[in-house]
Protein backbone atom coordinates (compact mmCIF):
# COMPACT_ATOMS: atom_id res chain seq x y z
CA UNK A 1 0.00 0.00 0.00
CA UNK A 2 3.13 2.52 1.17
CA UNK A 3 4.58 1.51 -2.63
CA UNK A 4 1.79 2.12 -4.76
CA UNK A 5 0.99 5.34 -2.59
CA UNK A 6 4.65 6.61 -3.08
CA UNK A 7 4.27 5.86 -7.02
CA UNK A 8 1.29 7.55 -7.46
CA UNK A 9 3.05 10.65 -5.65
CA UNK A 10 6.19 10.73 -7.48
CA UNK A 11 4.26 11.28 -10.56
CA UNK A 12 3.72 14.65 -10.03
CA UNK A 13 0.00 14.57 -10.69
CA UNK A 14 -2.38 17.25 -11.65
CA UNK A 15 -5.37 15.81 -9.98
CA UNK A 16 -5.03 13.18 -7.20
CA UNK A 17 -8.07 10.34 -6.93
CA UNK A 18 -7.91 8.46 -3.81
CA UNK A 19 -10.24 5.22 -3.24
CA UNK A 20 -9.71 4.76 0.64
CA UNK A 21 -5.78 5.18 0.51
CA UNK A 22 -5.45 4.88 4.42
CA UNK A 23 -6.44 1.15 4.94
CA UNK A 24 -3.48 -0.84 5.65
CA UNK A 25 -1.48 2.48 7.03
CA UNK A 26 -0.29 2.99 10.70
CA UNK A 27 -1.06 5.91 12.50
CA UNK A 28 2.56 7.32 11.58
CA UNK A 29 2.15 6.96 8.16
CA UNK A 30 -1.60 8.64 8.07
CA UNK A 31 -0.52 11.33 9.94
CA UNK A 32 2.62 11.77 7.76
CA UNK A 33 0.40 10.88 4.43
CA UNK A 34 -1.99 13.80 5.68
CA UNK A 35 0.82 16.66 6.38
CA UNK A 36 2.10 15.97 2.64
CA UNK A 37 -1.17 16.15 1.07
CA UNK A 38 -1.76 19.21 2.70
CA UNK A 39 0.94 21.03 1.28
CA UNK A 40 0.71 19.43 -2.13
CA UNK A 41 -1.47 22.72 -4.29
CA UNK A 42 -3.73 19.56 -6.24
CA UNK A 43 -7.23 19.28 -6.33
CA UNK A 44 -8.47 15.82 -4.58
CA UNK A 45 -11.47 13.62 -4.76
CA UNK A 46 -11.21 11.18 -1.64
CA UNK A 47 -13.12 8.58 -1.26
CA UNK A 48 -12.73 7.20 2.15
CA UNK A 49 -14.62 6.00 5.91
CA UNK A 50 -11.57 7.38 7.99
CA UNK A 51 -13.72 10.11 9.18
CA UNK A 52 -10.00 11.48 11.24
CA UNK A 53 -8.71 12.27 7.77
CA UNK A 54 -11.71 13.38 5.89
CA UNK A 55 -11.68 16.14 8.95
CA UNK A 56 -7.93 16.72 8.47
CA UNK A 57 -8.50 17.47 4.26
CA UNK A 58 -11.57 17.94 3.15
CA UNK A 59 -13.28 21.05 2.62
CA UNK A 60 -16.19 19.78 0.65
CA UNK A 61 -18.38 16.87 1.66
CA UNK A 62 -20.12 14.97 -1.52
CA UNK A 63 -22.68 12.44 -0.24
CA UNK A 64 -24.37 10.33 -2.36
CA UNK A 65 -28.13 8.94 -1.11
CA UNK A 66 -31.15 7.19 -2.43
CA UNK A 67 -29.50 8.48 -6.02
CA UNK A 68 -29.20 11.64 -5.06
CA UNK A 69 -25.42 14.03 -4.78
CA UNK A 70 -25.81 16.78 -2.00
CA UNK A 71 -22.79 18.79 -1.27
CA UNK A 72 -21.75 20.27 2.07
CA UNK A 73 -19.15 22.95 2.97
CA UNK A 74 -16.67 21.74 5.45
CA UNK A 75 -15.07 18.69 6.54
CA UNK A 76 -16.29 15.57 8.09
CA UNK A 77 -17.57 17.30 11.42
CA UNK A 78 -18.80 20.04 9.62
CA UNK A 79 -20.58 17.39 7.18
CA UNK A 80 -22.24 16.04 10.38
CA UNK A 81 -23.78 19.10 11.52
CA UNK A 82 -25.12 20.55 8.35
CA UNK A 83 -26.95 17.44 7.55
CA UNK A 84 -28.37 17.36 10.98
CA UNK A 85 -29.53 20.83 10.15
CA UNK A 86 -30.47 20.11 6.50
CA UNK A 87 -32.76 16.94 7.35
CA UNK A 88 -34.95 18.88 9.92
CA UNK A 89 -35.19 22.04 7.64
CA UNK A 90 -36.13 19.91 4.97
CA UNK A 91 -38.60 17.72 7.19
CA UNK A 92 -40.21 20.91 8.65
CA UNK A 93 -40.94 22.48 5.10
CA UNK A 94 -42.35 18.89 3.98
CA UNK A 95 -44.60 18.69 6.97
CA UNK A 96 -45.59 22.20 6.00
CA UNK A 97 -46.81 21.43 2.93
CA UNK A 98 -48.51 18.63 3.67
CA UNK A 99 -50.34 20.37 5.67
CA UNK A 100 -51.23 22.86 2.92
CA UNK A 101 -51.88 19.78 0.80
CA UNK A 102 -54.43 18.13 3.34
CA UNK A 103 -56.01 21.62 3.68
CA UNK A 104 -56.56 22.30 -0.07
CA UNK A 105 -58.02 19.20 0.11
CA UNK A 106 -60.07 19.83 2.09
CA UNK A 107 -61.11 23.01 0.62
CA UNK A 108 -62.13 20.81 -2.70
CA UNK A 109 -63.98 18.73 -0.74
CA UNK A 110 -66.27 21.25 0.79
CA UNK A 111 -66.77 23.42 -1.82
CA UNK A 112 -67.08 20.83 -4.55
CA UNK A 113 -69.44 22.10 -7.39
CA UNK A 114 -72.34 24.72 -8.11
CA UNK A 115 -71.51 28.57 -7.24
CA UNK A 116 -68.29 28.08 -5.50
CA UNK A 117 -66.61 26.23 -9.03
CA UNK A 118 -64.35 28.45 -9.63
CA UNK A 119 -63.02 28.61 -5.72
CA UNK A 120 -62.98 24.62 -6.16
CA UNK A 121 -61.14 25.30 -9.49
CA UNK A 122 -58.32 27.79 -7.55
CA UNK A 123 -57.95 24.97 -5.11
CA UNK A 124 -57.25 22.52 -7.78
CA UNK A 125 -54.86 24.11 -9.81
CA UNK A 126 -52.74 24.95 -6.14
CA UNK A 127 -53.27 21.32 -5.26
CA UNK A 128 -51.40 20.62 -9.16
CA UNK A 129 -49.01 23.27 -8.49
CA UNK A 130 -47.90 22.59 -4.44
CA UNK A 131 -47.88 17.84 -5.66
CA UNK A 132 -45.79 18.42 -9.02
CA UNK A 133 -43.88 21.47 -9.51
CA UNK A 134 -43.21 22.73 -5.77
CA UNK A 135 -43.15 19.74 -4.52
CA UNK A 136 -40.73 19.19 -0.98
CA UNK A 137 -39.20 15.67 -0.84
CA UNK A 138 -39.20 14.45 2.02
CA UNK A 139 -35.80 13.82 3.49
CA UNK A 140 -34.72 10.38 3.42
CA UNK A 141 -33.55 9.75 7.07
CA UNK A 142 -31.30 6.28 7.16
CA UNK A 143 -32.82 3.65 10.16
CA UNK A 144 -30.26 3.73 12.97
CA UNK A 145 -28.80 -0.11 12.96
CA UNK A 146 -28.09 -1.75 16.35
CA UNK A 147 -26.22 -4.66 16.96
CA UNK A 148 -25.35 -6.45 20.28
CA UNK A 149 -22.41 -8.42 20.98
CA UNK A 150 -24.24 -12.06 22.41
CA UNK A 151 -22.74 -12.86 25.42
CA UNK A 152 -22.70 -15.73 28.39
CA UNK A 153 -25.11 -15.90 31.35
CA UNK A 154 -22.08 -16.07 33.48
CA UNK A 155 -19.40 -13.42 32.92
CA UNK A 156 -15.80 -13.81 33.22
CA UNK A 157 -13.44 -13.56 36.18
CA UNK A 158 -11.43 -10.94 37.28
CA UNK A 159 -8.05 -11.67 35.59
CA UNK A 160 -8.37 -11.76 31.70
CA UNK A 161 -4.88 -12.73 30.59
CA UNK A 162 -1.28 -12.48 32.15
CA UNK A 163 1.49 -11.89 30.14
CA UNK A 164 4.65 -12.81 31.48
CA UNK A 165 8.40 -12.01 30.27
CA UNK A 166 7.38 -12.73 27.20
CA UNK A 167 10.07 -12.78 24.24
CA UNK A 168 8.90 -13.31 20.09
CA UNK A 169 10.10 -12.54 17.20
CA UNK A 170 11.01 -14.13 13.74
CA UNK A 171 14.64 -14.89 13.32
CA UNK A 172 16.81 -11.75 13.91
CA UNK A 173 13.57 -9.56 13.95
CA UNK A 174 12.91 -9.70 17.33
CA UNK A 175 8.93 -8.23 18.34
CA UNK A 176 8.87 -8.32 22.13
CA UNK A 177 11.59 -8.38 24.71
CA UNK A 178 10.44 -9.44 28.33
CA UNK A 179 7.16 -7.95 28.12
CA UNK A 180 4.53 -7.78 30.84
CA UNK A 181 0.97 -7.00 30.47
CA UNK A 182 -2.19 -7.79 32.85
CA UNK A 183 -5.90 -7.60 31.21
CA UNK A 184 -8.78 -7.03 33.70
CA UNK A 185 -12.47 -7.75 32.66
CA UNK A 186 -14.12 -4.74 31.90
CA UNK A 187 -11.05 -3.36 30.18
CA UNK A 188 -10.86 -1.70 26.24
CA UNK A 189 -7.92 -1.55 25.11
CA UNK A 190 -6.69 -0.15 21.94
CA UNK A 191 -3.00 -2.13 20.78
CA UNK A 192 -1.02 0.91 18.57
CA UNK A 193 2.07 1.03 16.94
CA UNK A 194 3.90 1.10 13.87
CA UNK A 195 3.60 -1.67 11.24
CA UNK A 196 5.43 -4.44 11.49
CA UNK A 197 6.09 -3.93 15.32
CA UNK A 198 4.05 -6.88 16.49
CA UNK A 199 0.41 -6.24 17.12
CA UNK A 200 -1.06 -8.53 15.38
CA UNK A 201 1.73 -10.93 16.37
CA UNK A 202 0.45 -9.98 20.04
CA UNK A 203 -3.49 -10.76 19.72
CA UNK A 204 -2.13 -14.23 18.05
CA UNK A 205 0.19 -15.06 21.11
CA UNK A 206 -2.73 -14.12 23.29
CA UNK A 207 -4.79 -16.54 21.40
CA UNK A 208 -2.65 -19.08 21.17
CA UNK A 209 -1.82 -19.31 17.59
CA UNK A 210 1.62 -18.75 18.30
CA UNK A 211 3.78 -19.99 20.71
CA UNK A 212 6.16 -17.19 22.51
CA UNK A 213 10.24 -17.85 22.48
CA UNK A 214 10.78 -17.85 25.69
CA UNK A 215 7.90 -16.61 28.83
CA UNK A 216 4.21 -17.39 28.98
CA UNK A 217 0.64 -15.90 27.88
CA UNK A 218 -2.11 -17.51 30.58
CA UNK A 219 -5.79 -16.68 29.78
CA UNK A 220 -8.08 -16.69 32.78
CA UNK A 221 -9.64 -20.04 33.60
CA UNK A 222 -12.76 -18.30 34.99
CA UNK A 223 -15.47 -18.26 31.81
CA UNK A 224 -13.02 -16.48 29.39
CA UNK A 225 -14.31 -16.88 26.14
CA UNK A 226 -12.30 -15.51 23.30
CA UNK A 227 -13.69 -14.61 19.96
CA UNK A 228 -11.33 -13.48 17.13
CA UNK A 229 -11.86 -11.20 14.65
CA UNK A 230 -8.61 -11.42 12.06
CA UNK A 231 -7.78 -9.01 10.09
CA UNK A 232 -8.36 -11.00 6.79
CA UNK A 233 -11.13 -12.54 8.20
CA UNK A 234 -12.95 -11.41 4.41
CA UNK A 235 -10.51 -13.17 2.59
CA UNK A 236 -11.09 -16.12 4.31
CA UNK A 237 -14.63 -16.98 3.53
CA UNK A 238 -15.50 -19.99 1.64
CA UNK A 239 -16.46 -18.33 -1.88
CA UNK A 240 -18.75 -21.44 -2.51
CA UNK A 241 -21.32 -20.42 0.17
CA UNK A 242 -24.07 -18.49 0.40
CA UNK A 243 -24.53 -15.33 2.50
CA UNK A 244 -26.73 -16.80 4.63
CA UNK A 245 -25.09 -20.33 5.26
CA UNK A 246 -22.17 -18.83 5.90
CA UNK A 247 -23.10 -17.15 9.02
CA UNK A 248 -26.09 -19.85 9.94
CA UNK A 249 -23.17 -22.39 9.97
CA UNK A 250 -21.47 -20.35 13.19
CA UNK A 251 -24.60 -18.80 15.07
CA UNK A 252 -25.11 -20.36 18.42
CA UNK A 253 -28.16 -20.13 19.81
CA UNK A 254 -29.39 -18.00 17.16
CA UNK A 255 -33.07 -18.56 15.34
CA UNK A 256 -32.86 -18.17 11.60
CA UNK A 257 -35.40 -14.76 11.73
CA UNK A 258 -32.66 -13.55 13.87
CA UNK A 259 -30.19 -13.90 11.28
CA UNK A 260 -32.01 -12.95 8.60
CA UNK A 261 -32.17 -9.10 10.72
CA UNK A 262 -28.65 -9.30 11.91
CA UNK A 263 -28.03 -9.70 8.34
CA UNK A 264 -30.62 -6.94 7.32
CA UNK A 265 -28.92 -4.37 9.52
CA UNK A 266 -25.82 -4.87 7.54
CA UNK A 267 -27.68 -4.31 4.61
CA UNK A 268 -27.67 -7.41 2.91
CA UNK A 269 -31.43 -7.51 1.60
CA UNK A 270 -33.61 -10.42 1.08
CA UNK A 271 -32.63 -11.00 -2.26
CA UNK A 272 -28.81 -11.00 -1.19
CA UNK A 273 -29.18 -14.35 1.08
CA UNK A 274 -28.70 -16.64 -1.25
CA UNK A 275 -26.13 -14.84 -3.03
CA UNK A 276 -22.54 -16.83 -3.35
CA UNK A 277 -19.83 -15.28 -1.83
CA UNK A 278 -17.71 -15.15 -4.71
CA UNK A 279 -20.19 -12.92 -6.33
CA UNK A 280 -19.89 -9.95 -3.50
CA UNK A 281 -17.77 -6.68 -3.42
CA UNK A 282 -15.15 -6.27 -1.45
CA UNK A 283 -17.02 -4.41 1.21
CA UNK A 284 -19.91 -6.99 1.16
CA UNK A 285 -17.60 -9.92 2.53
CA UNK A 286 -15.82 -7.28 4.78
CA UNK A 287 -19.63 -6.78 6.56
CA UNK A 288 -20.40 -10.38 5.85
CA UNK A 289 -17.13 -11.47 7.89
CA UNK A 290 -18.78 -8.70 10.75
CA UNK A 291 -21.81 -10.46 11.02
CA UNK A 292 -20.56 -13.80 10.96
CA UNK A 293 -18.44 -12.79 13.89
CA UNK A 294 -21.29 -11.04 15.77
CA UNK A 295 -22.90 -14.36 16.28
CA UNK A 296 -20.95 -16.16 18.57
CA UNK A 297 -21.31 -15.85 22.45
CA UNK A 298 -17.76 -14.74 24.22
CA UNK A 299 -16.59 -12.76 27.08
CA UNK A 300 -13.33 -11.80 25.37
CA UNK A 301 -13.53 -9.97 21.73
CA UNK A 302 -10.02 -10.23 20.03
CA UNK A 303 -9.92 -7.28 17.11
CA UNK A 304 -7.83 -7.23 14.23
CA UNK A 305 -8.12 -4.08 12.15
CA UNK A 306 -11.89 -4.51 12.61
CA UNK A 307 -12.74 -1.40 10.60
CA UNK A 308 -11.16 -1.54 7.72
CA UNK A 309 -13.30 -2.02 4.87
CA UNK A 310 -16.42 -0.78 6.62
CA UNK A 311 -18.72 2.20 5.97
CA UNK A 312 -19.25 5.08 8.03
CA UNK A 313 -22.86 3.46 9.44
CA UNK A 314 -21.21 0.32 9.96
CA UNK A 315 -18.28 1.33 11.95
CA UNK A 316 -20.80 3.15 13.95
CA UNK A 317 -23.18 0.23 14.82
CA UNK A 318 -19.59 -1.61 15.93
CA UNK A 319 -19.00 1.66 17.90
CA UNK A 320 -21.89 1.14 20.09
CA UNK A 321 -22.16 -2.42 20.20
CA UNK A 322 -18.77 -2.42 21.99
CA UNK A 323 -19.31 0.54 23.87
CA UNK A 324 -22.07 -1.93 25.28
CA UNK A 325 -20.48 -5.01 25.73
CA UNK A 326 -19.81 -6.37 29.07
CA UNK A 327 -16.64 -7.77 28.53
CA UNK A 328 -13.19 -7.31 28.02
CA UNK A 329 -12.50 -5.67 24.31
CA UNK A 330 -8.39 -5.99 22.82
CA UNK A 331 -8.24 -4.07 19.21
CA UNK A 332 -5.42 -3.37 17.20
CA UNK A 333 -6.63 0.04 15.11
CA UNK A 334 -5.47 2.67 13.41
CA UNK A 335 -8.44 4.14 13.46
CA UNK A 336 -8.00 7.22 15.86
CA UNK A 337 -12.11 8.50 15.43
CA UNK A 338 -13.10 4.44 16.51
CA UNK A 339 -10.00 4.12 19.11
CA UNK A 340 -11.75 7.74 20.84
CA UNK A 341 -15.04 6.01 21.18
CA UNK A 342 -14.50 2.71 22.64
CA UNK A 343 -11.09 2.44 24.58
CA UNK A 344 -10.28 2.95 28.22
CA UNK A 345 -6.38 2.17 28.05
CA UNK A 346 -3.77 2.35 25.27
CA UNK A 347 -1.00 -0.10 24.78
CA UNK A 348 1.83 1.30 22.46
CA UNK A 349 4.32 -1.14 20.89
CA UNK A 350 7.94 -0.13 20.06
CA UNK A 351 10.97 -1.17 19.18
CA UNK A 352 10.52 -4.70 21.11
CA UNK A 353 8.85 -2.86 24.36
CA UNK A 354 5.20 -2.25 25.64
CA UNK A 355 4.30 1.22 26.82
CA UNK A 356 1.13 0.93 29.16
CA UNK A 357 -1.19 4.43 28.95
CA UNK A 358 -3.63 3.55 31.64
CA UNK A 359 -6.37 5.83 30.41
CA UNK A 360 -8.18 6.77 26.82
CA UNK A 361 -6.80 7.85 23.49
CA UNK A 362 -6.84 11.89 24.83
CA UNK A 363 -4.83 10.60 28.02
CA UNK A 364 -2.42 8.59 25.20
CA UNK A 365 -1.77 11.80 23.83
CA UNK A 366 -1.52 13.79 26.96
CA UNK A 367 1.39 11.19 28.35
CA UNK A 368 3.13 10.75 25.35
CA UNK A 369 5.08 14.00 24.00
CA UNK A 370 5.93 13.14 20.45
CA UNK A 371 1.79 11.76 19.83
CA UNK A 372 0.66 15.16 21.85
CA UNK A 373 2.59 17.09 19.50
CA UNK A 374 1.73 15.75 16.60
CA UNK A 375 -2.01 15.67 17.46
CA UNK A 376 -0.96 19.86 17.82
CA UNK A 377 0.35 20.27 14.65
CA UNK A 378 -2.94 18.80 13.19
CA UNK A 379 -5.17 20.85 14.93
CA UNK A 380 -3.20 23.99 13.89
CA UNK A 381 -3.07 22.82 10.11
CA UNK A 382 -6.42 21.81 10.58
CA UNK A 383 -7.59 25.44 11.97
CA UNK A 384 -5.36 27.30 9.36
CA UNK A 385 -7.29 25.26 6.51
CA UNK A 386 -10.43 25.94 7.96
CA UNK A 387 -9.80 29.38 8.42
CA UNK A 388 -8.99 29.96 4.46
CA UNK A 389 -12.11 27.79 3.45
CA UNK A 390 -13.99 30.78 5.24
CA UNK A 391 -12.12 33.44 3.74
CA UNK A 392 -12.67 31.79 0.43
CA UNK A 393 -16.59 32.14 0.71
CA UNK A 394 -16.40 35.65 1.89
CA UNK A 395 -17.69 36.75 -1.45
CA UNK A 396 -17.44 40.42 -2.88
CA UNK A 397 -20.86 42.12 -3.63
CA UNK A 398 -20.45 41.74 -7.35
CA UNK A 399 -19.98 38.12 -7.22
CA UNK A 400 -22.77 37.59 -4.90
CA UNK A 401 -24.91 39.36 -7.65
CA UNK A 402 -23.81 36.62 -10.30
CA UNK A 403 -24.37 34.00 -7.98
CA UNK A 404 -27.91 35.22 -6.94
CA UNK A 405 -28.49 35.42 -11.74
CA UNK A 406 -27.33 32.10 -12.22
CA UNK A 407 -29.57 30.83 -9.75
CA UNK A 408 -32.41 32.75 -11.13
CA UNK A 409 -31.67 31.57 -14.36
CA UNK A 410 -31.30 27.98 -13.48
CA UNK A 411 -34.63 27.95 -11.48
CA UNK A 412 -36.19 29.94 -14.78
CA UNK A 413 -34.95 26.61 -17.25
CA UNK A 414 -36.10 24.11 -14.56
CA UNK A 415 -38.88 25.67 -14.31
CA UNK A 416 -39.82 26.21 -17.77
CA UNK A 417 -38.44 21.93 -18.48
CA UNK A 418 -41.05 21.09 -15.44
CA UNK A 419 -44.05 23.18 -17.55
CA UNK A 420 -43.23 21.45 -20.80
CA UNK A 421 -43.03 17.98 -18.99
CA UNK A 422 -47.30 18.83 -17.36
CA UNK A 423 -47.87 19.81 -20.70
CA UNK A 424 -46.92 16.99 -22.52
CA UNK A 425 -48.53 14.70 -19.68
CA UNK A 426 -51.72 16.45 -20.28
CA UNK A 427 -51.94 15.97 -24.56
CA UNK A 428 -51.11 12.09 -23.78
C-alpha cells in the first residue's frame, strides 16, 4: 500500500483520486500521508470512511443517497452538523406542505361544485401546483442499525490474561523483549504502533496461535471466552457459500429470523441471502465477515483491524455495540475517530517494548510527547485550513450578484423543463 501510494506521488500529478488510501497504514504513516497532502497545491477527490482524515482534508463533503449528490461545505464534522440541520429544515418544510396539501383538500372537498366552481377550481390548480412542480421531498432519514455483541449468562473472572516475560520474534527480527501486560475484565484496550512492530503478532500469542520464544501468555480459567476477529477474516470466507449459510453455519443459539435481521442491519437484503460469496464486493464480505463474527457468544472480543473495509454506518453500529459489551474488548486500530469512542487504556508497541497508557486515546496523547505534539500540529493545520475555506466564501458584492443570476436563471430553465413535462402529460 506505502509503494503504490509513493508511485502515485512521485508522478507529479495534476489531480489526485484516492479510493480509501489509508487502509493498511499505521497511525505514523496517516498522519505523515496527511501533512504531505496538505501542502501538495492539487485538487483531490477522496473517497474514504476514515472520518480522522476526511476532517484533516476535506473542505467539501459529496454524499451520495437514495440516487441523489448533495454537497456540504466543510469537513467531516462540519458534514455532520449541516446534515443534521439540513434533514430537519427539509422535514419541517415537507410537513408544511402537507399540511397545505391536506387543507386544499379539504377546501375541494367542501366546496365541490355549483356557485363556488371556480373557488374549487383555484384549489385545484394549487393542489397541481404545491404535488408536481413545488413539490418538498421528504428527506430520506437512514434507520439507525443496532447490533449487540451475544454474550454468556455467566461473565468472566477478574483476571483476563497475564502476560509474562514474554520474548517473540522471527529470526533476527525480534517483536517483544520481556514484556509484561495484565488484562482485567471490563477493560478496552486499543494495541497501537507502527507496522510491522508486532500487534497482530500480540493478539495471536494471546490466542494461542503462536507460541512465545521464551515466557508465557495464561488466559483466565474463569469463563473467558475468546472470539477473534482477524484481520483477513474477508478473505477467508468460503467463496462457494451463500450469505446466509455462511453465518447460519457459526450462530449459536441464534433462530434463523434472527439472522435474517442481523443480516438486514448490515444491509444485505432479502434478495442477497442466497447470493454466493464469490459474487460480493469487497465491502460486502468485509460486513459479511462482521456479522458472521457477531454471532458467537464470548466474554473476550479479540480485534484485528476490525474497521477496515467498513462504511461510516457500519463502523458506527460496531461503535456502540462495543461501547455496550460487558466484557473485556483488545483491538489493534489505526483508526484514531473508533479508538476515541471505545477504549479505556492504550497499549503502544515499540521497538521490542510495551508502553502501558492507563487511560483513553486523549490521556495517550496527553502522556506521550511526540503523539501530543503531533495531534498539535494537526489541529493547527487543521484550523489554518479551515480558516482559508472561510475566507474563500467571503464573497465580494459583485460576485454575490452573479451567484444570486445564475440561480435565477437555473430555477427559470427548470422551471420552464417542469411546464413542458405537465404539458406533454396532459396531450397524452
Amino acid at each position: 500500500m506505502r509503494m503504490s501510494l509513493g508511485k502515485i506521488l512521485l508522478q507529479d500529478p495534476d489531480l489526485l483520486l484516492l479510493d480509501e488510501p489509508t487502509n493498511h497504514l499505521d497511525l505514523d504513516t496517516i498522519e505523515w500521508f496527511e501533512k504531505y497532502l496538505n501542502l501538495l497545491d492539487v485538487p483531490m477527490v477522496i473517497i474514504s470512511h476514515d472520518r480522522a482524515f476526511l476532517d484533516q482534508l476535506c473542505t467539501k463533503i459529496v454524499e451520495t443517497e437514495m440516487g441523489v449528490s448533495r454537497t456540504f461545505d466543510g469537513n467531516y464534522s462540519d458534514y455532520v452538523i449541516s446534515k443534521a440541520s439540513w434533514i430537519e429544515a427539509q422535514f419541517s418544510a415537507w410537513e408544511k406542505q402537507q399540511k397545505e396539501i391536506e387543507q386544499t383538500r379539504d377546501i375541494i372537498n367542501r366546496v365541490g361544485s355549483g356557485v363556488s366552481a371556480g373557488r374549487a377550481s383555484t384549489a385545484e390548480k394549487k393542489l397541481e401546483k404545491l404535488q408536481d412542480e413545488e413539490q418538498v421531498e421528504k428527506p430520506f432519514i437512514r434507520k439507525q442499525m443496532k447490533i449487540r455483541f451475544p454474550e454468556p449468562e455467566r461473565r468472566s473472572g477478574m483476571m483476563v490474561a497475564t502476560v509474562n516475560n514474554l520474548q517473540f520474534g522471527y529470526g533476527d527480527n525480534v517483536l517483544f523483549r520481556n514484556a509484561n501486560l495484565t488484562i482485567q475484565r471490563g477493560e478496552k484496550i486499543a494495541i497501537i504502533g507502527p507496522n510491522g512492530c508486532g500487534k497482530s503478532t500480540l493478539l495471536k500469542l494471546i490466542m494461542g496461535l503462536e507460541k512465545p520464544t521464551a515466557g508465557e501468555i495464561i488466559l483466565g480459567e474463569h469463563n473467558v471466552i475468546p472470539n477473534y476477529f482477524e484481520q483477513n477474516q474477508a478473505e477467508a470466507l468460503d467463496l462457494n457459500k451463500t450469505v446466509l449459510k455462511t453465518v447460519e453455519e457459526v450462530a449459536e443459539d441464534k433462530k434463523l429470523d434472527d439472522i435474517k435481521g442481523l443480516l438486514g442491519r448490515c444491509n444485505f437484503k432479502s434478495d442477497m441471502l442466497d447470493r454466493k460469496v464469490s459474487l460480493l464486493s469487497g465491502g460486502e464480505k468485509a460486513r459479511l465477515a462482521f456479522c458472521k463474527f457477531m454471532v458467537k457468544k464470548s466474554t473476550l472480543l479479540v480485534l484485528d483491524e476490525p474497521t477496515n473495509h467498513l462504511d461510516i454506518p457500519t463502523k458506527e453500529m460496531l461503535e456502540e455495540a462495543i461501547q455496550e459489551y460487558q466484557g473485556t474488548v483488545i483491538t489493534v486500530s489505526h483508526d484514531r475517530y473508533f479508538i476515541r469512542q471505545i477504549v479505556n487504556r492504550v497499549i503502544e508497541v515499540k521497538g521490542g517494548y510495551i508502553q502501558d497508557y492507563v487511560g483513553d486515546y486523549n490521556y495517550y496523547l496527553e502522556k506521550n510527547l511526540d503523539a501530543r505534539q503531533r495531534e498539535l500540529d494537526r489541529e493547527a493545520e487543521l484550523e489554518e485550513k479551515n480558516s482559508k475555506v472561510k475566507a474563500k466564501s467571503k464573497m465580494t458584492k459583485a460576485e454575490k450578484e452573479a451567484r444570486k443570476k445564475q440561480k435565477m436563471l437555473a430555477f427559470q430553465q427548470s422551471k420552464a423543463k417542469s411546464k413542458g413535462l405537465k404539458n406533454a402529460k396532459r396531450w397524452k
